[in-house]
Structures are given as C-alpha cells and as structure tokens.
N, C-alpha and C. Protein backbone atom coordinates (compact mmCIF):
# COMPACT_ATOMS: atom_id res chain seq x y z
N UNK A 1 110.34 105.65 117.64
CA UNK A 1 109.26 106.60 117.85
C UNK A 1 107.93 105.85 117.87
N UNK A 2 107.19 105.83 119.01
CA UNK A 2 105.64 105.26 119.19
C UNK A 2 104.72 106.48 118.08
N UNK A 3 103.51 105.22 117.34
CA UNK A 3 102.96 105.50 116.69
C UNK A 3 101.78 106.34 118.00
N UNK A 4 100.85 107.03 116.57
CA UNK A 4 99.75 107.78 118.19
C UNK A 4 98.70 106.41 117.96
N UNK A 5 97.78 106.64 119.25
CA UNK A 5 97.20 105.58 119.65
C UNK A 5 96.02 105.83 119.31
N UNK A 6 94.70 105.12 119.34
CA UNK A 6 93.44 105.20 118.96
C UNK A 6 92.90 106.29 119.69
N UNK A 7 93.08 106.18 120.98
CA UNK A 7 92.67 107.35 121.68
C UNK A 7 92.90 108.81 121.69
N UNK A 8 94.11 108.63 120.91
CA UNK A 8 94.74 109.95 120.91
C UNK A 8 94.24 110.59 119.46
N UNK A 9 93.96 109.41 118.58
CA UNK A 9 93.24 109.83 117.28
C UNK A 9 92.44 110.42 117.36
N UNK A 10 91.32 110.03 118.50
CA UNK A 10 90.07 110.50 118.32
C UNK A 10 89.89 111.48 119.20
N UNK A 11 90.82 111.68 120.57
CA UNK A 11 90.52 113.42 120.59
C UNK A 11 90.95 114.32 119.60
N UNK A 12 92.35 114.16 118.86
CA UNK A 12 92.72 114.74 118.18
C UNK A 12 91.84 115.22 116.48
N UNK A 13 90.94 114.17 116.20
CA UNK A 13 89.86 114.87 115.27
C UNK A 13 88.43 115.55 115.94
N UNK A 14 88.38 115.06 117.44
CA UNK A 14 87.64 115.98 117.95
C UNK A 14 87.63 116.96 118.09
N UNK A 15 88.84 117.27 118.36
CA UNK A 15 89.34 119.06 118.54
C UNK A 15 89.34 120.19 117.37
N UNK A 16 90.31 119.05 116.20
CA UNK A 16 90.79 119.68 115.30
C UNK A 16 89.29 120.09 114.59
N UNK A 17 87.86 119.47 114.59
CA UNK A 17 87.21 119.85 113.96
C UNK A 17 85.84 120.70 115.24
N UNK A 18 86.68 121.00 115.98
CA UNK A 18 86.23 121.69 117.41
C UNK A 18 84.26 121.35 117.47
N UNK A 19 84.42 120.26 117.58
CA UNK A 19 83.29 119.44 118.84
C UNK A 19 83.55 119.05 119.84
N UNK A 20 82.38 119.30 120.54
CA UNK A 20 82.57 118.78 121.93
C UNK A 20 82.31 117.07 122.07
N UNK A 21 82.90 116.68 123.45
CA UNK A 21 82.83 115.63 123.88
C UNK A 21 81.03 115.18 123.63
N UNK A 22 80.52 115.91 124.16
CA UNK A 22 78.86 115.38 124.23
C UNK A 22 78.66 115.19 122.37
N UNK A 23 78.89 116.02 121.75
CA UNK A 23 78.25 116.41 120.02
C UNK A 23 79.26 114.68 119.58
N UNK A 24 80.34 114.22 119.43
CA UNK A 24 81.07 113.24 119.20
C UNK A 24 80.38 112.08 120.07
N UNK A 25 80.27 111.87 121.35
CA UNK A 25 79.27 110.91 121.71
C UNK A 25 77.62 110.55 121.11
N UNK A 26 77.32 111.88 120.91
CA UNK A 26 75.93 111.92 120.51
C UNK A 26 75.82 110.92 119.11
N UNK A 27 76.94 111.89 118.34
CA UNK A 27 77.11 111.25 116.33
C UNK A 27 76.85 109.32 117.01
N UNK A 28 78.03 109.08 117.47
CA UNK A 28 78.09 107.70 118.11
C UNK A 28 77.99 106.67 119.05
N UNK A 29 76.72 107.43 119.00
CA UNK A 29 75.68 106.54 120.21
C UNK A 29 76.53 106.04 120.97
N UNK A 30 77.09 106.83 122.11
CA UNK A 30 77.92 106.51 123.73
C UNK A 30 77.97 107.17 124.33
N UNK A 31 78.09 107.01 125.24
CA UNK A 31 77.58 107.92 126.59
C UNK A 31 79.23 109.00 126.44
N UNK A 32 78.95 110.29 127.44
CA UNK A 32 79.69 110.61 127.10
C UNK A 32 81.08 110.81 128.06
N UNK A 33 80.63 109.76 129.39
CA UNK A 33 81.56 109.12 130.14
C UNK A 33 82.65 108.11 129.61
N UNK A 34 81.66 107.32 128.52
CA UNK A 34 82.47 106.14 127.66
C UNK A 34 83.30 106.81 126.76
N UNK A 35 83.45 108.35 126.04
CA UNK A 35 83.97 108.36 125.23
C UNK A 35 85.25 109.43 125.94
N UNK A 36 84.90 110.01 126.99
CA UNK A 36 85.80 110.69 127.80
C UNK A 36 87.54 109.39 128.60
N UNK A 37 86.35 108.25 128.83
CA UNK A 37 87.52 107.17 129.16
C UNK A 37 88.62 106.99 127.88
N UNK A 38 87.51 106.87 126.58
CA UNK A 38 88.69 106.41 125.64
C UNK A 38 89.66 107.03 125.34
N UNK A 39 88.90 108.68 125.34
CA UNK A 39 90.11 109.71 124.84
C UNK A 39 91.41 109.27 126.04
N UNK A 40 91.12 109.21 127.04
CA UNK A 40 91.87 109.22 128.58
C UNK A 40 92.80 107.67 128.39
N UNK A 41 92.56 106.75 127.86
CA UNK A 41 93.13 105.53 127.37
C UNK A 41 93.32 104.53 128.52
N UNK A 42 91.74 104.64 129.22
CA UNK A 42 91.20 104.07 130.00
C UNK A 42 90.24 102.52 129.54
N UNK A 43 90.06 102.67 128.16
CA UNK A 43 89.52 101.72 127.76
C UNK A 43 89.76 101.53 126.33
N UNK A 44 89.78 100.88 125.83
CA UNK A 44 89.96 100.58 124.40
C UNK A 44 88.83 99.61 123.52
N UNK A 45 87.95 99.49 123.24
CA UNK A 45 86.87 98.45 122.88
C UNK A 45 86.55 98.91 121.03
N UNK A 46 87.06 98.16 120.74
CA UNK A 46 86.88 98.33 119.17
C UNK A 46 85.84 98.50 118.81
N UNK A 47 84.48 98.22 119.36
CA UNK A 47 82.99 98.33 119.07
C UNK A 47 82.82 99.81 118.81
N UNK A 48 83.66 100.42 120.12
CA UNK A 48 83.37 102.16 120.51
C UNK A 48 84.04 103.16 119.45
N UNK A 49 85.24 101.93 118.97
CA UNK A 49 85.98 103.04 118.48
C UNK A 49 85.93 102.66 116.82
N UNK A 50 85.30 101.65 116.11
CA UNK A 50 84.59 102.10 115.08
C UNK A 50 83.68 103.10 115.36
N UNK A 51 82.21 102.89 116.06
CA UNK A 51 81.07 103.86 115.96
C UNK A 51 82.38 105.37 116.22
N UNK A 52 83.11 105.62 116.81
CA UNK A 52 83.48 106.63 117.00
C UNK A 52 83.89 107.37 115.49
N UNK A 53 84.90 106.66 114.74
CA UNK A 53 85.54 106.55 113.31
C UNK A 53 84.36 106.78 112.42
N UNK A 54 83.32 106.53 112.32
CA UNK A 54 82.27 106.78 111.26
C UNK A 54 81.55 107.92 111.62
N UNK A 55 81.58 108.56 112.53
CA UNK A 55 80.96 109.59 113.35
C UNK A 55 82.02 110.55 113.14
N UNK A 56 83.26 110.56 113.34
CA UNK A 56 84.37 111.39 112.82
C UNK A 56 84.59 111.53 111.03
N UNK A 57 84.43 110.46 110.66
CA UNK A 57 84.48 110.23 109.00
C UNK A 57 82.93 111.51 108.52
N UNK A 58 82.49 111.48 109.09
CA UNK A 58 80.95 112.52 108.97
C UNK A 58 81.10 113.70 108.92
N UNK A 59 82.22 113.68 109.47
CA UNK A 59 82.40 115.61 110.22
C UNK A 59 82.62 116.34 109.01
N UNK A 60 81.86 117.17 108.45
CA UNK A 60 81.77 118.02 107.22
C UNK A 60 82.57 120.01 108.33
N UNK A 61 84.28 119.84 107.77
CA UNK A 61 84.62 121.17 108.53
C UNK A 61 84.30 122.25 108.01
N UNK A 62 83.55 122.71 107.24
CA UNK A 62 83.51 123.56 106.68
C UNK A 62 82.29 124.11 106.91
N UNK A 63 81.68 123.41 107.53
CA UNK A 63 79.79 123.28 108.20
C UNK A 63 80.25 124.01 109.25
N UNK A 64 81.40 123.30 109.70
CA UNK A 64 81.62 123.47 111.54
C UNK A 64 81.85 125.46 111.50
C-alpha cells in the first residue's frame, strides 16, 4: 500500500479545514498557481512545501 504524498497532504488539510486555494497561498506566500501545481503533483519543491506546512500548522478549526 503507497503512503499519501506531500501533495495530497496538503490539499487534504486544505479542505478538511475548508480554505480556499487563494486563503492557503496567501498564509504562505505563493502564488496561487504554485500551490494549485503542488496539490496537482506537478511540482514538488520542499521550500513550498514547508512554507505550506507552517501555514497549515496555523489553521485554528474552530475559528474556521
């Protein structure tokens, strides 16, 4: 059984804490073409996908 992938992590806390693509780019300064590729597993750049992880680590759900 394949583990899930980085990309799939990070739509998957995008959703689950229902933000949009733009509000998740915004937290982590990237465009929101760059973060649409990663979800898509078009790119992978560890730079993107820390800032992404600390921007998700933020998400207070109970705000949401």
């Amino acid at each position: 059984m394949e583990g899930i992938t980085p990309q799939r992590a990070v739509r998957d806390l995008r959703q689950r804490h229902v933000l949009t693509i733009a509000e998740v780019a915004r937290r982590a300064a990237i465009s929101r073409g760059m973060l649409s590729k990663i979800e898509n597993a078009q790119t992978c750049k560890p730079r993107y996908l820390t800032r992404l992880a600390r921007a998700l680590g933020d998400v207070d759900p109970v705000s949401q």
